[in-house]
N, C-alpha and C. Protein backbone atom coordinates (compact mmCIF):
# COMPACT_ATOMS: atom_id res chain seq x y z
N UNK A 1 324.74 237.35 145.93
CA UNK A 1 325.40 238.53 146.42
C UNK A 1 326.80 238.56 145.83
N UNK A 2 327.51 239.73 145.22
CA UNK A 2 328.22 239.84 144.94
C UNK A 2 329.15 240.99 145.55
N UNK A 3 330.31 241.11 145.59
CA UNK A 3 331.02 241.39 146.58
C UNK A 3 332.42 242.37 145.45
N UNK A 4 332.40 243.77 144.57
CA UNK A 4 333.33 243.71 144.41
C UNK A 4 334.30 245.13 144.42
N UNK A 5 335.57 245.25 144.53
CA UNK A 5 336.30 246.12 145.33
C UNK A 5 337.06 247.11 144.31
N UNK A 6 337.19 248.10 144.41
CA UNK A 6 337.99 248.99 143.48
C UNK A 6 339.19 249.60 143.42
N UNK A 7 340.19 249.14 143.40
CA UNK A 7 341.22 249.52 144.34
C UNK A 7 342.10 250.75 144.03
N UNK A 8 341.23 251.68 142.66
CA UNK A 8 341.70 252.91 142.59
C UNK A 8 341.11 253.81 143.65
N UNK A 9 339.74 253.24 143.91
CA UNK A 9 339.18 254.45 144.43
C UNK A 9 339.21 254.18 146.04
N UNK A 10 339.94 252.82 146.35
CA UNK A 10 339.38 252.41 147.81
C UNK A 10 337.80 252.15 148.06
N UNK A 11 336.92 252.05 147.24
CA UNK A 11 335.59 251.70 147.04
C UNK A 11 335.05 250.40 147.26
N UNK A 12 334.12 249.70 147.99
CA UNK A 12 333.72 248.36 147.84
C UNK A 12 332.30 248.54 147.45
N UNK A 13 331.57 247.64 146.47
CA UNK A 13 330.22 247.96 146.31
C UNK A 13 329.58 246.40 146.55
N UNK A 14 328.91 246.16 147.90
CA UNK A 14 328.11 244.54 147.65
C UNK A 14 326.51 245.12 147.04
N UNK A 15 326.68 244.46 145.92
CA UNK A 15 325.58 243.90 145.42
C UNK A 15 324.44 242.43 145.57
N UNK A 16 323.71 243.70 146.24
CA UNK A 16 322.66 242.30 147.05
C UNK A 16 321.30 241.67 145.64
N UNK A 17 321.38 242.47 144.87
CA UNK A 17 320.21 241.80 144.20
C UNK A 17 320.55 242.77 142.57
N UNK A 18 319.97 242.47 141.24
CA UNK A 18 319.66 243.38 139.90
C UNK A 18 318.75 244.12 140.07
N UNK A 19 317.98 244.40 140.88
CA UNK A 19 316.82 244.99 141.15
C UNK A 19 317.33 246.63 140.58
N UNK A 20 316.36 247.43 139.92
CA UNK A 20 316.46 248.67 139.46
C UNK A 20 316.44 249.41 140.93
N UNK A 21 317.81 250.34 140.76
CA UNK A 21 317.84 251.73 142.18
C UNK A 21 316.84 252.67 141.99
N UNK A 22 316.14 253.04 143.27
CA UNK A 22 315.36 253.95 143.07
C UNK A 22 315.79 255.18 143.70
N UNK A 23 316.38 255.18 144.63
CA UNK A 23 317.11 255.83 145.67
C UNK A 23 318.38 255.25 146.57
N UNK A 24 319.30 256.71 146.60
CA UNK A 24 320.40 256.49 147.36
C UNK A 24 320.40 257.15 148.62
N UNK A 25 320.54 256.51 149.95
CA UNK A 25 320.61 257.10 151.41
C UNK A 25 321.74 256.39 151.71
N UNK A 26 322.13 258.31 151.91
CA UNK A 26 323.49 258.25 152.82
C UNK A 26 323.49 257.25 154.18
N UNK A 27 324.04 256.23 154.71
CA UNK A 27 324.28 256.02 156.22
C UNK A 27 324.94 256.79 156.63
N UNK A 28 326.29 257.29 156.35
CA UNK A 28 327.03 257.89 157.10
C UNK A 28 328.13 258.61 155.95
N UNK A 29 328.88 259.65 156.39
CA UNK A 29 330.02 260.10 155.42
C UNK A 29 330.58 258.99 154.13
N UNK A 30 330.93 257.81 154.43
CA UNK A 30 331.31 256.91 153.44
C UNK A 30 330.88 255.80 153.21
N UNK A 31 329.38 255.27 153.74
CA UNK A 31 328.17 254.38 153.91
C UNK A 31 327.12 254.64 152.62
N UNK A 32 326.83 254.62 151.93
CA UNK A 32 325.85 254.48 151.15
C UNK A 32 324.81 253.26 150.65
N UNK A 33 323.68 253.05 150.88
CA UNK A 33 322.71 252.01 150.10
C UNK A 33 321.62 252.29 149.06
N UNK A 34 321.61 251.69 148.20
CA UNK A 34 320.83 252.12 147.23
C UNK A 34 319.56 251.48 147.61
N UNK A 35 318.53 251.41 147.63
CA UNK A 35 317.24 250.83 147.46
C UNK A 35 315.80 250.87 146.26
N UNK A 36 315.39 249.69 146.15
CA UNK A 36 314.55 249.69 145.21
C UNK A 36 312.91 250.77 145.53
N UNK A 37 312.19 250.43 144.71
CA UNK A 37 310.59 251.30 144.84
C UNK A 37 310.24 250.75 146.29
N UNK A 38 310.36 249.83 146.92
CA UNK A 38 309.60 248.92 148.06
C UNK A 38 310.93 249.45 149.19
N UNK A 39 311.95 250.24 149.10
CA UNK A 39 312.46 250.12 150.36
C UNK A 39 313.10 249.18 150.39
N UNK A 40 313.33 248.26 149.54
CA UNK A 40 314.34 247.31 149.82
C UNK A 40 315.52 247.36 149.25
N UNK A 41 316.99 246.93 149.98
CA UNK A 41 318.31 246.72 149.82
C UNK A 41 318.67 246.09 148.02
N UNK A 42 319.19 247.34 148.04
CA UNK A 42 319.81 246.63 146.28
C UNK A 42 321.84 246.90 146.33
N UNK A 43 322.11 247.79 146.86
CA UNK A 43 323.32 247.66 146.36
C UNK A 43 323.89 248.69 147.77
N UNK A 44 325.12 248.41 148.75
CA UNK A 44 325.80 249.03 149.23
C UNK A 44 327.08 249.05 148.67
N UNK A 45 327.27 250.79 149.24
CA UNK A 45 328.42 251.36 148.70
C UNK A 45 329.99 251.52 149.97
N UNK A 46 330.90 251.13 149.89
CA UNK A 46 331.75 251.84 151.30
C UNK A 46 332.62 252.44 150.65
N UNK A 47 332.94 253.55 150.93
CA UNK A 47 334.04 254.32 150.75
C UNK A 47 335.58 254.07 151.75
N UNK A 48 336.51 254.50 150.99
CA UNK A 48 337.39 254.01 152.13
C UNK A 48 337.34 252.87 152.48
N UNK A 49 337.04 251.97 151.74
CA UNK A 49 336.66 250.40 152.23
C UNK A 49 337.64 249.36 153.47
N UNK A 50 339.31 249.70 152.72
CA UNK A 50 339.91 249.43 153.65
C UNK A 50 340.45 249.91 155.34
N UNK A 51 339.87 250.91 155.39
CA UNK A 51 340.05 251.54 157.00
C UNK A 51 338.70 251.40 157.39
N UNK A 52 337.71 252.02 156.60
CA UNK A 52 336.17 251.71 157.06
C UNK A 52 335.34 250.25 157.49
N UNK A 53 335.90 249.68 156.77
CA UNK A 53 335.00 248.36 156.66
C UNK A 53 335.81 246.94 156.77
N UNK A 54 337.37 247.29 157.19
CA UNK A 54 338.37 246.31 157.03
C UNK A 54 338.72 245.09 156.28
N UNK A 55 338.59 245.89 154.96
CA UNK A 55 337.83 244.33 153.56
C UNK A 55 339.29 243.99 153.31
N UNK A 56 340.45 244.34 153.90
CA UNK A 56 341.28 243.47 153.66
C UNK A 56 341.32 242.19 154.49
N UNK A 57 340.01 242.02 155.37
CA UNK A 57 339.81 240.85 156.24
C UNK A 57 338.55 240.39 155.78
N UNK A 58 337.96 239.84 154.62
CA UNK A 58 336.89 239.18 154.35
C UNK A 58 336.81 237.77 154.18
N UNK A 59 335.33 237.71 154.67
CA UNK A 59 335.20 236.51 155.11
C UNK A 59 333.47 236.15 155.07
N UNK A 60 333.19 235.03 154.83
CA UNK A 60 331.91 234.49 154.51
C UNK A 60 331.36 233.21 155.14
N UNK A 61 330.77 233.21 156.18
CA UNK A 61 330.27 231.82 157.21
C UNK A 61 328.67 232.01 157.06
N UNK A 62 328.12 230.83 156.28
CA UNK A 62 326.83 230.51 156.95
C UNK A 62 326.55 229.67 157.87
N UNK A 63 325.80 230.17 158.46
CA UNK A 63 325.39 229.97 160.41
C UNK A 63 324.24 228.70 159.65
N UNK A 64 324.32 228.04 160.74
CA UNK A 64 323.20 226.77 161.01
C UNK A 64 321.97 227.60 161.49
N UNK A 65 320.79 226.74 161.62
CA UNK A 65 319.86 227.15 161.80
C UNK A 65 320.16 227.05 162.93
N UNK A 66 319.12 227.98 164.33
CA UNK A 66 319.14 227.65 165.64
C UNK A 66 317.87 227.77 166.23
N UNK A 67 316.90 226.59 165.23
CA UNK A 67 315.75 226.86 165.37
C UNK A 67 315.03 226.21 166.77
N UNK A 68 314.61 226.24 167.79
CA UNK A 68 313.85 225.58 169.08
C UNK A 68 313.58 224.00 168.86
């Protein structure tokens, strides 16, 4: 996953996989995800990144398992 920010446009785009876009759905006014042929997650878009999505506070924790 790659994670990277544009700071002309206020734009952040994480890139979850190379997978070819097949389609873009809106989430919301400045939410966008692209997805492959299967419906699956290839690339989100945020607009406004820093008021929307507060990426001047990023941060990355992997969780332990919390398996039974």
């Amino acid at each position: 996953m790659k994670v990277k920010y544009f700071s002309d446009t206020d734009t952040a785009l994480v890139e979850f996989t190379d997978k070819e876009v097949y389609k873009t759905k809106e989430i919301s006014e400045n939410v966008y995800v692209d997805v492959d042929r299967n419906g699956d997650i290839v690339n989100m878009t945020i607009e406004h990144a820093k008021s929307n999505a507060r990426l001047w506070e990023f941060s990355y924790q992997e969780m332990a398992s919390q398996a039974a």
